[in-house]
N, C-alpha and C. Protein backbone atom coordinates (compact mmCIF):
# COMPACT_ATOMS: atom_id res chain seq x y z
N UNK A 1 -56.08 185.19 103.03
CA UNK A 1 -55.72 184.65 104.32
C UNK A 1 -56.95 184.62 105.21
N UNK A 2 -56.91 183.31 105.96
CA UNK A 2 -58.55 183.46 106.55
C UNK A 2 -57.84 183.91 108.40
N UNK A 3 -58.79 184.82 108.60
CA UNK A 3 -58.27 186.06 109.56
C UNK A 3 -58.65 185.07 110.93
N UNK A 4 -59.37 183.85 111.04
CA UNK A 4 -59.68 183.06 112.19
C UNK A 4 -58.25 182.23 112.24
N UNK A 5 -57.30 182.12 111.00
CA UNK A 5 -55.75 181.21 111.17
C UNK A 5 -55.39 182.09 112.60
N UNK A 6 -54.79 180.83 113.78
CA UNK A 6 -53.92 181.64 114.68
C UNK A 6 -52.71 182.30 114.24
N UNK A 7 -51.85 181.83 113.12
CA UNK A 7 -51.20 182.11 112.35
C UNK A 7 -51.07 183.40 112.13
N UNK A 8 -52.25 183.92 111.40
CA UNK A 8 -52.64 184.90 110.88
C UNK A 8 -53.19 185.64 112.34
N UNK A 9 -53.64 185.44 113.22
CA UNK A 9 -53.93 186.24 114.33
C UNK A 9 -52.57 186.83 115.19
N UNK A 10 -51.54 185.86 114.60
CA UNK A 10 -50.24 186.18 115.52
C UNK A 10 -49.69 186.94 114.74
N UNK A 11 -49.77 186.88 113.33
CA UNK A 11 -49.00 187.87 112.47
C UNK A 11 -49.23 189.14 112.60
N UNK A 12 -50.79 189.32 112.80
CA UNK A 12 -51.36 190.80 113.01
C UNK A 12 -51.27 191.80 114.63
N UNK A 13 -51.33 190.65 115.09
CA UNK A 13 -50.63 191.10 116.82
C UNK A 13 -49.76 191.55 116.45
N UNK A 14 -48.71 191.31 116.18
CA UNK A 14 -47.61 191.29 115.90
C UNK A 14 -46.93 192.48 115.60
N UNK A 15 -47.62 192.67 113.83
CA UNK A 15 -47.81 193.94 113.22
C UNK A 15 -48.37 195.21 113.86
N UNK A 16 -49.41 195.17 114.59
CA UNK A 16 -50.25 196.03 115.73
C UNK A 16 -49.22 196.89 116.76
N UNK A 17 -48.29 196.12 116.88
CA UNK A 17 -47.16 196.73 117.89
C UNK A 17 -45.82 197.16 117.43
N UNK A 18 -45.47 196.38 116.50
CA UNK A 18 -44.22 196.58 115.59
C UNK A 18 -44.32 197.79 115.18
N UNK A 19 -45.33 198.29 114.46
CA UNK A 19 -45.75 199.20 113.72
C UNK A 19 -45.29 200.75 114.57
N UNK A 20 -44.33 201.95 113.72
CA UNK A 20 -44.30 202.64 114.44
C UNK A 20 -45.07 203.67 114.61
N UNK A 21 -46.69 203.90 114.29
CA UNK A 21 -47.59 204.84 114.78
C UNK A 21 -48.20 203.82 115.69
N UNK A 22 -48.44 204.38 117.51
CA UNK A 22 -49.33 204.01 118.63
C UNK A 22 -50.53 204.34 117.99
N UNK A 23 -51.20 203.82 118.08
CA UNK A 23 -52.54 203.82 118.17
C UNK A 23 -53.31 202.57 119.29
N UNK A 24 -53.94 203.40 120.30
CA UNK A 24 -54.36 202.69 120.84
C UNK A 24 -55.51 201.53 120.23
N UNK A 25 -55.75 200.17 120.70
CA UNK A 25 -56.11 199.04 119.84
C UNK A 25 -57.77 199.40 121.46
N UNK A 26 -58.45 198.34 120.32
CA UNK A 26 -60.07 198.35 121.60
C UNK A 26 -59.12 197.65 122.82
N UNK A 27 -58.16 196.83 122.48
CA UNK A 27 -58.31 195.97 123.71
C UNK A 27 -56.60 195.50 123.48
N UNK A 28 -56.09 194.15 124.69
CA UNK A 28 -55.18 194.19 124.51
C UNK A 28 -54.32 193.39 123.54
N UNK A 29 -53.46 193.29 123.35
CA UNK A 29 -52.86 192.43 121.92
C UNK A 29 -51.98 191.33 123.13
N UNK A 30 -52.20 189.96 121.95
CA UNK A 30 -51.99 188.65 122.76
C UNK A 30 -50.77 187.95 121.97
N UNK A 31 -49.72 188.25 122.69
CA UNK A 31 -48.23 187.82 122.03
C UNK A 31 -47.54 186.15 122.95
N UNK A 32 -47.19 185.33 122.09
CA UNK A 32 -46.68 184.56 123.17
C UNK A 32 -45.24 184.81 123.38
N UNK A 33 -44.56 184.38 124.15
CA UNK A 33 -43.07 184.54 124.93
C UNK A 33 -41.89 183.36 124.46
N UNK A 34 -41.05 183.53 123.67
CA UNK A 34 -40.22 182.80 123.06
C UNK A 34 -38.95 182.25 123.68
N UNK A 35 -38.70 183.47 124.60
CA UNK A 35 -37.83 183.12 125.23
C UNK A 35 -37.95 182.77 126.99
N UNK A 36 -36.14 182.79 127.54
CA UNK A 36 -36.85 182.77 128.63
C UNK A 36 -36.25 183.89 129.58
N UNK A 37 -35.68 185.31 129.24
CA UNK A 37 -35.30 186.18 129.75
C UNK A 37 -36.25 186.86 131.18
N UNK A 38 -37.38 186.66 131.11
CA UNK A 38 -38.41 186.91 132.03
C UNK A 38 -38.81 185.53 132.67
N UNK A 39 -37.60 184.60 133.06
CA UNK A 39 -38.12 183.31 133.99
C UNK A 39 -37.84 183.83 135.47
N UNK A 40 -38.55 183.41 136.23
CA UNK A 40 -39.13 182.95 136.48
C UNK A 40 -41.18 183.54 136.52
N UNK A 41 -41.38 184.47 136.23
CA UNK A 41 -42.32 184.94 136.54
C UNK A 41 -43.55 184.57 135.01
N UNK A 42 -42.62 185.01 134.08
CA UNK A 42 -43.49 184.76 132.68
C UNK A 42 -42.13 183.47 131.94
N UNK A 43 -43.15 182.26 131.47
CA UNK A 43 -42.14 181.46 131.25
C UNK A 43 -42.48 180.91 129.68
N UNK A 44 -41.02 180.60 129.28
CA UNK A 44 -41.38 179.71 127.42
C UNK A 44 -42.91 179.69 127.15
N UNK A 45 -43.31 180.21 126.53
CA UNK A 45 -45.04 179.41 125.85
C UNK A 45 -46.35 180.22 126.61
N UNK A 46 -45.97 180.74 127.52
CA UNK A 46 -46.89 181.83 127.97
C UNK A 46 -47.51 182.83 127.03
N UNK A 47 -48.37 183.64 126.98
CA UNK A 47 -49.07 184.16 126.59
C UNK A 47 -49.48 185.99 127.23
N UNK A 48 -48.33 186.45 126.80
CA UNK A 48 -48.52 187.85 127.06
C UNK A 48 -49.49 188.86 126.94
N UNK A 49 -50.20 189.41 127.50
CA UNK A 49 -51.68 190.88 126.96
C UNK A 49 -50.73 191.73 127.42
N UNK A 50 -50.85 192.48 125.74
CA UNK A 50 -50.44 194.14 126.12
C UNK A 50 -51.14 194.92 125.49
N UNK A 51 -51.24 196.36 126.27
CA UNK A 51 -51.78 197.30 125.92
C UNK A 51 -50.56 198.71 125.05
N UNK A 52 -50.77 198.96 124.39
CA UNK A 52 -50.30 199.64 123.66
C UNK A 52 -49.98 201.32 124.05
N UNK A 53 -48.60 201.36 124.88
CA UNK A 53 -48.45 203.13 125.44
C UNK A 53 -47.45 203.85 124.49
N UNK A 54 -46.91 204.64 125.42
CA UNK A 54 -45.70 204.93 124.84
C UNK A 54 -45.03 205.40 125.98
N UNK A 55 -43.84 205.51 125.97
CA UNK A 55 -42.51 205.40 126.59
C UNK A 55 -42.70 206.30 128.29
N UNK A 56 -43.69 207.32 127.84
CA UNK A 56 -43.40 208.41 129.33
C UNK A 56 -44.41 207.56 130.08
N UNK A 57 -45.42 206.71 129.93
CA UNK A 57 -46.44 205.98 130.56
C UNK A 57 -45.65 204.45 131.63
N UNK A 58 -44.24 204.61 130.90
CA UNK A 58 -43.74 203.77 131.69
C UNK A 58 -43.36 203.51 133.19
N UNK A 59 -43.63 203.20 133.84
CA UNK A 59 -42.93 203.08 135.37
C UNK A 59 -42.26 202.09 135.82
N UNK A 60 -41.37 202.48 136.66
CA UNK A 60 -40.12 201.14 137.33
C UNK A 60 -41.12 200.05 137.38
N UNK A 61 -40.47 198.74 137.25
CA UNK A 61 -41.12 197.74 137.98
C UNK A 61 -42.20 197.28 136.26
N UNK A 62 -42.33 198.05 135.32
CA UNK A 62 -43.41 197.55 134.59
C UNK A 62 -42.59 196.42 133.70
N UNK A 63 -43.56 195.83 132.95
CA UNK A 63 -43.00 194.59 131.97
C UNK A 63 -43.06 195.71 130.54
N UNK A 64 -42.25 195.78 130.15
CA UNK A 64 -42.40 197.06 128.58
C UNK A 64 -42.17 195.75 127.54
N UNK A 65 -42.56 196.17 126.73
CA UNK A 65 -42.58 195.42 124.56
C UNK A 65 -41.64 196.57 124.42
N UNK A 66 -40.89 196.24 123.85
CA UNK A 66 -40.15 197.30 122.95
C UNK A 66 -39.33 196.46 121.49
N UNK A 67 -39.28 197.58 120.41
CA UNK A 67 -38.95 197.12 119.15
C UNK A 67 -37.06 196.68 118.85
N UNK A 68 -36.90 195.65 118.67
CA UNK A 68 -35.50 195.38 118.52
C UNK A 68 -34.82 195.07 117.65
N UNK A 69 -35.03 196.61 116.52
CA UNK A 69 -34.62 195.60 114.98
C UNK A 69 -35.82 194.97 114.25
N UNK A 70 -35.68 193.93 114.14
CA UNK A 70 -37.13 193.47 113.42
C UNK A 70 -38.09 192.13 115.02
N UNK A 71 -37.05 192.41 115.70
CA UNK A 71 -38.21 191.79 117.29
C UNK A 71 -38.86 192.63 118.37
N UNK A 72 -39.90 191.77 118.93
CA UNK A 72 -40.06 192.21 119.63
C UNK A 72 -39.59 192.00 121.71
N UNK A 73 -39.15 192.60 122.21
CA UNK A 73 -38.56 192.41 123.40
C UNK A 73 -39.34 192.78 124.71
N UNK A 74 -39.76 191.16 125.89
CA UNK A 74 -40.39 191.83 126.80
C UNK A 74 -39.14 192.02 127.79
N UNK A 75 -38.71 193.46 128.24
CA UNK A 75 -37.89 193.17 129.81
C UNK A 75 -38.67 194.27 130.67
N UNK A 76 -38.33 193.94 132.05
CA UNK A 76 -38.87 195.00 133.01
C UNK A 76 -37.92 196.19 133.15
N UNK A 77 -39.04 197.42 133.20
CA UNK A 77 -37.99 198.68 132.99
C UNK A 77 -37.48 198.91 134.76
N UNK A 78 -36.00 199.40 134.68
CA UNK A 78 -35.27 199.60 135.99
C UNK A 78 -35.02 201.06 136.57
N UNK A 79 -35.13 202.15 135.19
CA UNK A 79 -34.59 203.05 135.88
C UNK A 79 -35.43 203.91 134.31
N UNK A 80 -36.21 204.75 134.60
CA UNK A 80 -36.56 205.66 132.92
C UNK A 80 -36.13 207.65 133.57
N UNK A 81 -35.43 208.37 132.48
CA UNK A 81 -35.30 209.19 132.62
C UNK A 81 -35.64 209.86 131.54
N UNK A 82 -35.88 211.10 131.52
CA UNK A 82 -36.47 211.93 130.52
C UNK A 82 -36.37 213.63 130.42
N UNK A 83 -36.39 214.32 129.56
CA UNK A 83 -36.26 215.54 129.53
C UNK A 83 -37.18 216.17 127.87
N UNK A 84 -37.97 216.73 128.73
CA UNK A 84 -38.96 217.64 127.47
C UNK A 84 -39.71 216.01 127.29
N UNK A 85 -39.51 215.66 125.88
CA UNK A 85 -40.41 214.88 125.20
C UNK A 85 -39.48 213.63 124.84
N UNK A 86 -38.42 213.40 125.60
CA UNK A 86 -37.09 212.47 125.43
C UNK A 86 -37.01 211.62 126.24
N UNK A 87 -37.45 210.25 126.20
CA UNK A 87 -37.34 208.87 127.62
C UNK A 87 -36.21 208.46 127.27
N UNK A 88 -35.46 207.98 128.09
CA UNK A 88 -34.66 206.39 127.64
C UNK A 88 -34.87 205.64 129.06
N UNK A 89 -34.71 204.54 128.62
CA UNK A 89 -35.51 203.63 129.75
C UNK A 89 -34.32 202.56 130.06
N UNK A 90 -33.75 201.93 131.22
CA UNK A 90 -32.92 201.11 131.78
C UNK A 90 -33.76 200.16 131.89
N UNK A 91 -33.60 199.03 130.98
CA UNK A 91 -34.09 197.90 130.91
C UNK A 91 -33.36 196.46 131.03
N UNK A 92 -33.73 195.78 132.00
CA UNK A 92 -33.70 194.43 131.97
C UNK A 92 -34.11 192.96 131.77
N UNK A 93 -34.26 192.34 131.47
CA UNK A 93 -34.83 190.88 131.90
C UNK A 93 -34.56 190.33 132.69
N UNK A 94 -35.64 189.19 133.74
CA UNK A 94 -35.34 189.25 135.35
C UNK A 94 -34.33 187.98 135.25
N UNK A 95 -34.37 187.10 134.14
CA UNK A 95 -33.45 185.93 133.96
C UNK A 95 -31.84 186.78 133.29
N UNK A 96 -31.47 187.99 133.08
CA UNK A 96 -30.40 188.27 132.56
C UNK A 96 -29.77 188.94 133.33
N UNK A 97 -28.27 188.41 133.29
CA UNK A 97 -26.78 189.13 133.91
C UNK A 97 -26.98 190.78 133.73
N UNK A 98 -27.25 191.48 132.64
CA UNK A 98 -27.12 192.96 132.90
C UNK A 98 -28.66 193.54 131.79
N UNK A 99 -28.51 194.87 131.72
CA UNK A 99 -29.32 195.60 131.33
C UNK A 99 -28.94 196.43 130.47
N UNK A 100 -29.70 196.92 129.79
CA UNK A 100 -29.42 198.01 128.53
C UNK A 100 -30.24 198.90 128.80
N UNK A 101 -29.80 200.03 128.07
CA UNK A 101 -30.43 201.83 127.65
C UNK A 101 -30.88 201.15 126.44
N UNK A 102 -32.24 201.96 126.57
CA UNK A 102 -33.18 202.17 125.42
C UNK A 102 -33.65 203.35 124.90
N UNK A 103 -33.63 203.64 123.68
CA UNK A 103 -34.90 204.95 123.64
C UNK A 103 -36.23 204.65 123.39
N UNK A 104 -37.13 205.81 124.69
CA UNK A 104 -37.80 205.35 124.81
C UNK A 104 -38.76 205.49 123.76
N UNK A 105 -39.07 205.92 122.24
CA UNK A 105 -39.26 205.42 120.96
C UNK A 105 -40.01 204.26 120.39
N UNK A 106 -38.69 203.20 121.19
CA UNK A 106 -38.87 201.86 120.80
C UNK A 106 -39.84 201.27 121.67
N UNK A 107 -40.09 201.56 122.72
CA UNK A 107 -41.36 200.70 123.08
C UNK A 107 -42.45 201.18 122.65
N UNK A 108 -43.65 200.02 122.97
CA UNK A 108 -44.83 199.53 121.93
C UNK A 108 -45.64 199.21 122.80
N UNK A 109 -45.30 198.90 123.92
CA UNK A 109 -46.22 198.26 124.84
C UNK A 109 -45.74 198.21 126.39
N UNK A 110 -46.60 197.67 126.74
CA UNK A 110 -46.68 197.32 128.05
C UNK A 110 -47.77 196.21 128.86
N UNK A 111 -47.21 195.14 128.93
CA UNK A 111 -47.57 194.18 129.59
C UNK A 111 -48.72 194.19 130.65
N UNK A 112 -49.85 193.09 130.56
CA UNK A 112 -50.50 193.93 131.93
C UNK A 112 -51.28 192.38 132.30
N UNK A 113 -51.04 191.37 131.55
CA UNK A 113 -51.54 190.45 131.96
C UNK A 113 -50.48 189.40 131.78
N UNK A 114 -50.57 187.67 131.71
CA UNK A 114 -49.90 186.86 131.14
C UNK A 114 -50.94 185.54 131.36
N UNK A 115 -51.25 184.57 131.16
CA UNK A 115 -51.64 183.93 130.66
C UNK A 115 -50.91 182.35 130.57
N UNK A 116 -50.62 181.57 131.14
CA UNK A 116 -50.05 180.32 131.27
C UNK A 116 -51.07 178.67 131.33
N UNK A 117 -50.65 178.09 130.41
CA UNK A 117 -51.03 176.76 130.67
C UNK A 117 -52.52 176.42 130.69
N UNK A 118 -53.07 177.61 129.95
CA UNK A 118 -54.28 177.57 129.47
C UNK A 118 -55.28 177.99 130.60
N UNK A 119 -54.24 178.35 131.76
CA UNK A 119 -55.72 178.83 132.92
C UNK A 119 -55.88 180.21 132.07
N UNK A 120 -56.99 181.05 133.00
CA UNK A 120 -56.96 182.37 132.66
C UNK A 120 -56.10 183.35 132.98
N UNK A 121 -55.78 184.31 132.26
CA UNK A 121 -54.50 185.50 132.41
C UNK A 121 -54.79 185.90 133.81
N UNK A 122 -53.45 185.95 134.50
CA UNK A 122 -53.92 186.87 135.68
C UNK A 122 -52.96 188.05 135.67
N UNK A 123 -53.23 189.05 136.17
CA UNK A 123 -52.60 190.09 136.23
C UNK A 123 -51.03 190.64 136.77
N UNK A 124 -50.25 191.41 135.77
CA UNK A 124 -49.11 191.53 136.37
C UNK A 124 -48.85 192.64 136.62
N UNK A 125 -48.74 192.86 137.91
CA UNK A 125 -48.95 194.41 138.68
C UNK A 125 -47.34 194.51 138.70
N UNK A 126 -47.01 196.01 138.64
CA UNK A 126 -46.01 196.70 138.41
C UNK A 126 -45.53 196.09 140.03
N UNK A 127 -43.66 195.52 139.37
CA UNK A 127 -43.09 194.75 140.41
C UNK A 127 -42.00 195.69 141.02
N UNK A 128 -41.68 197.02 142.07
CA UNK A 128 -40.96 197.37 142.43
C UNK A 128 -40.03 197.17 143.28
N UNK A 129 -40.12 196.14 143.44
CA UNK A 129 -38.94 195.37 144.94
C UNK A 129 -38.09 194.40 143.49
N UNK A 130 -38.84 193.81 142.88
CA UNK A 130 -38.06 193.08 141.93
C UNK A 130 -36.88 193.68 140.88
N UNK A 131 -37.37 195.02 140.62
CA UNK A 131 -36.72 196.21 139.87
C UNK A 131 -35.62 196.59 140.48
N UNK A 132 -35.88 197.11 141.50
CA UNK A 132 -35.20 197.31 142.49
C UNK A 132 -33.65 195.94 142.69
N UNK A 133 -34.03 195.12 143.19
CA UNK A 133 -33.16 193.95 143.07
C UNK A 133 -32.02 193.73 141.78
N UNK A 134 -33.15 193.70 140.59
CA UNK A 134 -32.69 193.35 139.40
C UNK A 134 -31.42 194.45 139.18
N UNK A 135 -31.92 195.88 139.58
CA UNK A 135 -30.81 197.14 139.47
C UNK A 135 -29.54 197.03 140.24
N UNK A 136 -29.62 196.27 141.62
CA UNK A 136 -28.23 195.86 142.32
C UNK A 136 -27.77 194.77 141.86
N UNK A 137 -28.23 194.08 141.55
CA UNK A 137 -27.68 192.89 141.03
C UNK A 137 -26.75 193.63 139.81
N UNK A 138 -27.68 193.66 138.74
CA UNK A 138 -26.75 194.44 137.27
C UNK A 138 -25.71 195.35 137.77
N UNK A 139 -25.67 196.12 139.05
CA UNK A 139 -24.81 196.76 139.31
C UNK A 139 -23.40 196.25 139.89
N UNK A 140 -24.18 195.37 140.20
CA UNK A 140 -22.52 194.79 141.13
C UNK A 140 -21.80 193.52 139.95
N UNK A 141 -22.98 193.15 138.99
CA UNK A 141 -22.32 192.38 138.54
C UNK A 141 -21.52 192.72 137.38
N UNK A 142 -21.89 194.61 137.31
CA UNK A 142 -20.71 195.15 136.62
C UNK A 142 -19.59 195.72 137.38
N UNK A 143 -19.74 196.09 138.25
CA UNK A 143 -18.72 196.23 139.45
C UNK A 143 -18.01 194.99 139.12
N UNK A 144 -17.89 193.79 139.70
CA UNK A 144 -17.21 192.43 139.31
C UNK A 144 -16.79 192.47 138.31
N UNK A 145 -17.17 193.18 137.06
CA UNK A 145 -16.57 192.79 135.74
C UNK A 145 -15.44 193.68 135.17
N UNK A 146 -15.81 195.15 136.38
CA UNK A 146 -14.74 196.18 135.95
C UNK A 146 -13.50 195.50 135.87
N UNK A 147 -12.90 194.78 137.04
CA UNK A 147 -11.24 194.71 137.36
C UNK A 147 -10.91 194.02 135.86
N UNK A 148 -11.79 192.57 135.48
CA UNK A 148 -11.11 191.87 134.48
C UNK A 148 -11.03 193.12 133.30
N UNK A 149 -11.88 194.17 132.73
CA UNK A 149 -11.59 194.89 131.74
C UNK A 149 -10.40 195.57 131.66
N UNK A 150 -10.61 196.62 133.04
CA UNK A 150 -8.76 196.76 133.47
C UNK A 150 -8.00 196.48 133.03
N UNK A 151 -8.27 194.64 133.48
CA UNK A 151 -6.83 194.01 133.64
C UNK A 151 -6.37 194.20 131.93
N UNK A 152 -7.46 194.18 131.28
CA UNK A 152 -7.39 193.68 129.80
C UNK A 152 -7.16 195.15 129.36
N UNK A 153 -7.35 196.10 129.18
CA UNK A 153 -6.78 197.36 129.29
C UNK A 153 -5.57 197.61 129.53
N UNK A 154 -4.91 197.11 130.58
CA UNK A 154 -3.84 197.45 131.27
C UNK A 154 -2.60 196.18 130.21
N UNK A 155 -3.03 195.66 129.63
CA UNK A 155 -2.38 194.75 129.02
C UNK A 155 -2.24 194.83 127.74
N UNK A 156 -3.03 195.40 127.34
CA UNK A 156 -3.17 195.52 125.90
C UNK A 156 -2.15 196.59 125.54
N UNK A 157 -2.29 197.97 126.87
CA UNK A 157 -1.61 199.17 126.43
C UNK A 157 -0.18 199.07 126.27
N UNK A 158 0.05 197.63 127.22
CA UNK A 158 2.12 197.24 127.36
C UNK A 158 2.79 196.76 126.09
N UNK A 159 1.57 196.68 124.95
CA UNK A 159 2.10 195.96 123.97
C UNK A 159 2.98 196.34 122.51
């Protein structure tokens, strides 16, 4: 395999983070963005730099990589708690209805640049008003969703 294929440069990014021993890399690893769970800020075809942490290095507001099965996932973390040597991290994407618990394990990274449309990467500084937001939002828009479960609860049990 000739190691100049982008191909082959994306495979090894790739691998670099997937991989579950951290080892910090010289520099940062350059992933592009498939989806569009992080629109408006990082969009389709962008070009992610991450640096390679682990889970307690995380703070509200950051963009985290974390491992999902055999993908990789950028969302911004909302809420991380921990005890002894144990994270789990409340994670969202700023384009998604709700958020998930993670352990914090599974992340690989952390975002610190992005890169669009061929200008140069500019920097993505830890967003805490956006975190913040993203956490009431997910909250109320499970609040809203309680009654219909209820209802569906309450219906199921008459049967």
């Amino acid at each position: 395999m000739d190691p100049t294929d982008p191909k082959v440069q994306l495979l090894d990014a790739w691998l670099a983070l997937a991989e579950d021993g951290l080892k910090p890399g010289p520099g940062p690893i350059r992933l592009p963005v498939l989806t569009g769970s992080m629109l408006p800020e990082v969009p389709v075809g962008a070009f992610l730099h991450i640096e390679k942490i682990e889970s307690r290095h995380c703070r509200t507001g950051d963009l985290v990589i974390y491992r999902m099965d055999d993908r990789l996932v950028a969302h911004r973390v909302l809420l991380r708690l921990g005890w002894k040597n144990t994270w789990v991290i409340y994670e969202k994407g700023d384009n998604t209805a709700v958020g998930h618990w993670i352990l914090g394990r599974r992340v690989r990274g952390r975002a610190v640049a992005v890169e669009m449309d061929g200008q140069p990467p500019h920097s993505l500084a830890k967003n805490h008003q956006l975190a913040r937001q993203s956490l009431r939002a997910d909250l109320l828009n499970r609040l809203l969703v309680l009654p219909r479960h209820l209802k569906q609860l309450i219906r199921g049990s008459g049967d």
